[in-house]
N, C-alpha and C. Protein backbone atom coordinates (compact mmCIF):
# COMPACT_ATOMS: atom_id res chain seq x y z
N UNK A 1 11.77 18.30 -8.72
CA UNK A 1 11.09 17.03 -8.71
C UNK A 1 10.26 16.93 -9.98
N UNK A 2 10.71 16.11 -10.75
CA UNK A 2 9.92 15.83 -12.04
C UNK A 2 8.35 15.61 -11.77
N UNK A 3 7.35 15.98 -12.55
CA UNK A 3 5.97 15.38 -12.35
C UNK A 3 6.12 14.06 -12.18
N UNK A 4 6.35 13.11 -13.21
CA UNK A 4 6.12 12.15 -13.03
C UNK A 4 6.03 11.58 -11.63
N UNK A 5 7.72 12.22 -10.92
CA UNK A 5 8.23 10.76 -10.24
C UNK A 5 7.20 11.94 -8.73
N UNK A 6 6.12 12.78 -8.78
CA UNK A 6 5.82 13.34 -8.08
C UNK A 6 4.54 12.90 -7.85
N UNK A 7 3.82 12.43 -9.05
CA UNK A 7 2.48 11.93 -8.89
C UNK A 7 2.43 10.15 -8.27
N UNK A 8 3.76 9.57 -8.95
CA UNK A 8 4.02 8.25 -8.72
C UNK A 8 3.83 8.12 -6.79
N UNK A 9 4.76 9.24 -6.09
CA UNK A 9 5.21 9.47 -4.61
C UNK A 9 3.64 9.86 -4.21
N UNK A 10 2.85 10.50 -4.46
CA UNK A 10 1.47 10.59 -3.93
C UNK A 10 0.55 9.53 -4.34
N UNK A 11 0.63 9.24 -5.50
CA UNK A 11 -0.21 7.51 -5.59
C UNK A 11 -0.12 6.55 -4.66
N UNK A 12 1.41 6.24 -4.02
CA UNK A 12 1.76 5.14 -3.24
C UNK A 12 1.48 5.62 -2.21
N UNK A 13 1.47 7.11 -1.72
CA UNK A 13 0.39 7.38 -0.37
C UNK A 13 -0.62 7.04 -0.41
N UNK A 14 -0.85 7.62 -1.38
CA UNK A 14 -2.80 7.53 -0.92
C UNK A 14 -3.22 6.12 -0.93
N UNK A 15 -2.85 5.14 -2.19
CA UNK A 15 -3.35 3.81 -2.11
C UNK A 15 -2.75 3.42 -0.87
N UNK A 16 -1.48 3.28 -0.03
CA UNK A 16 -1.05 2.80 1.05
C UNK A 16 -1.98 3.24 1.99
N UNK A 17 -2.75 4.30 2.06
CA UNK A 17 -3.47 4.83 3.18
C UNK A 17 -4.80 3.89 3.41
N UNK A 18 -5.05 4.40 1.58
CA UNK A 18 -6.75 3.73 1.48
C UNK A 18 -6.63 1.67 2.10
N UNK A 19 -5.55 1.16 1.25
CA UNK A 19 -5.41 0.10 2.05
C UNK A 19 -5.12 -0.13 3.38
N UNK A 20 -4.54 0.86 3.82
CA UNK A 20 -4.13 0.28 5.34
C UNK A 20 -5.46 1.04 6.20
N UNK A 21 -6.97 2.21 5.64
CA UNK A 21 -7.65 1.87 6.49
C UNK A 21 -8.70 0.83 6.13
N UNK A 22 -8.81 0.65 5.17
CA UNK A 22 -9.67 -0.76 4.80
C UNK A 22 -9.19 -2.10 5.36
N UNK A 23 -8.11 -2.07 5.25
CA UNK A 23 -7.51 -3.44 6.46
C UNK A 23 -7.95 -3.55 8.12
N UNK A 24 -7.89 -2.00 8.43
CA UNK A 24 -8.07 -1.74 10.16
C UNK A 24 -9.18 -2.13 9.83
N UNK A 25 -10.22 -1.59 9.24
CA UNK A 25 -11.69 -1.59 9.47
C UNK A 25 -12.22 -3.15 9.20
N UNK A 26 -11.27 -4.07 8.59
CA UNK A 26 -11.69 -5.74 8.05
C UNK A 26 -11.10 -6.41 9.03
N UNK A 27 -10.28 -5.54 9.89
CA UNK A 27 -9.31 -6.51 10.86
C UNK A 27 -8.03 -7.78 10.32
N UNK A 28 -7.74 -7.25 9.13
CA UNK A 28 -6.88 -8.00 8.90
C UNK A 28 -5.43 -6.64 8.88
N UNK A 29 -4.94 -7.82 9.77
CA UNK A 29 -3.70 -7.32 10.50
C UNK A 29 -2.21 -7.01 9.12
N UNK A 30 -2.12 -8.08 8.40
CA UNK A 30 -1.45 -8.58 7.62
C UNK A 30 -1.18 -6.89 6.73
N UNK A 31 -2.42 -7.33 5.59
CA UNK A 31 -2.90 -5.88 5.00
C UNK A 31 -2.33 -5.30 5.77
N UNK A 32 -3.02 -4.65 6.76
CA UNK A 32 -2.61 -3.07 7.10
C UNK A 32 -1.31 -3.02 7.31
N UNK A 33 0.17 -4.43 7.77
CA UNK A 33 0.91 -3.98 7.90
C UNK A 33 1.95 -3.31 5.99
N UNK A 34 0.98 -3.79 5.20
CA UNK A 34 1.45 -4.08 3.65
C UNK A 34 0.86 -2.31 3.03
N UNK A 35 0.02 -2.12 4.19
CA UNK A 35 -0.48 -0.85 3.15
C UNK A 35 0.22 0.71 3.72
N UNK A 36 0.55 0.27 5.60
CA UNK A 36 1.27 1.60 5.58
C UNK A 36 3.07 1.19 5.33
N UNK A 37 3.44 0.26 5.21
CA UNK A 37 4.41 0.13 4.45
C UNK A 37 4.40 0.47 2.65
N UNK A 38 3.52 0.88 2.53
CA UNK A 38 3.17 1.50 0.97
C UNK A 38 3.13 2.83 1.11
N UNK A 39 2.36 3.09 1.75
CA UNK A 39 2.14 4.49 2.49
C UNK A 39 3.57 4.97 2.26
N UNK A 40 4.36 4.39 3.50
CA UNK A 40 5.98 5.01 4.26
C UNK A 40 6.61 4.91 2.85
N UNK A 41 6.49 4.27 1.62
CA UNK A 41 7.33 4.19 0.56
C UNK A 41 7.22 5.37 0.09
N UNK A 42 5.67 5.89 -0.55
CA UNK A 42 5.20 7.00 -0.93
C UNK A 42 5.93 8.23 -0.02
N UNK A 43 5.96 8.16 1.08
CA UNK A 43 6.47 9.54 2.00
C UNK A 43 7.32 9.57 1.57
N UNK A 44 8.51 8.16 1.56
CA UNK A 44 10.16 8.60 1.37
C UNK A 44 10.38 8.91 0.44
N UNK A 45 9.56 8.36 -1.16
CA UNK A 45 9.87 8.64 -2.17
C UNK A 45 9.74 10.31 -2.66
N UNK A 46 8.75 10.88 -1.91
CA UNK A 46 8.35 12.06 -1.97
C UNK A 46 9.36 13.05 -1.44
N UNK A 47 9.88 12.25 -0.04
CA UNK A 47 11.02 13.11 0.76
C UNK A 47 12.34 13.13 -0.32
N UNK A 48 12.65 11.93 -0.61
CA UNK A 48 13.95 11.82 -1.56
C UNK A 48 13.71 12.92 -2.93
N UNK A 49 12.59 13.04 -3.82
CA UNK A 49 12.69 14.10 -4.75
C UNK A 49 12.49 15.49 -4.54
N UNK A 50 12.18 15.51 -3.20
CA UNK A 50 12.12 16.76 -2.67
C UNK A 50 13.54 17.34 -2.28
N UNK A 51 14.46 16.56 -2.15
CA UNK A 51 15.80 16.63 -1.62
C UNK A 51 16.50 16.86 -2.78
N UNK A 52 16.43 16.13 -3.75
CA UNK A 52 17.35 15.83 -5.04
C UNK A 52 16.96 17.66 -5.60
N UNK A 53 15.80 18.32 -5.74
CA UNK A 53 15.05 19.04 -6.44
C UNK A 53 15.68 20.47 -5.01
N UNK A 54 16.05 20.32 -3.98
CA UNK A 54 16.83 21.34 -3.12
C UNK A 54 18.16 21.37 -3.72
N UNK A 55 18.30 20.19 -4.37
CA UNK A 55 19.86 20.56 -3.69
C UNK A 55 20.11 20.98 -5.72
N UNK A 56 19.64 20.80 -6.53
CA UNK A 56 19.61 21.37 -7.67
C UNK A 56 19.89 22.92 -8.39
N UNK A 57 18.87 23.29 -6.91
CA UNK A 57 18.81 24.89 -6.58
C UNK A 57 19.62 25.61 -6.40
C-alpha cells in the first residue's frame, strides 16, 4: 500500500467520523448520514490497498 493512497484511506475516516459525530450531537440527520458514508469510503479504501499490497506478496 503506497503512503500516499494510505494516508488519503485514514483522512476519509477520521473526517467521516469527526463529521458524523458532530452531526449526532447537532441532530442533523442528513450530515451524519454524509459523514459515515465518508467514514465507510475511508474503511473500503483502506481494505482495498490492503488487499492489492497481499496479494503483491
Amino acid at each position: 500500500m503506497s503512503a500516499g493512497e494510505r494516508v488519503k484511506a485514514k483522512a476519509e475516516k477520521v473526517v467521516g467520523k469527526t463529521v458524523r459525530k458532530a452531526a449526532h450531537a447537532a441532530h442533523k440527520e442528513t450530515l451524519e448520514a454524509k459523514g459515515a458514508a465518508l467514514e465507510a469510503r475511508g474503511m473500503m479504501r483502506g481494505a482495498k490497498e490492503r488487499a492489492k499490497g497481499s496479494l503483491k506478496s
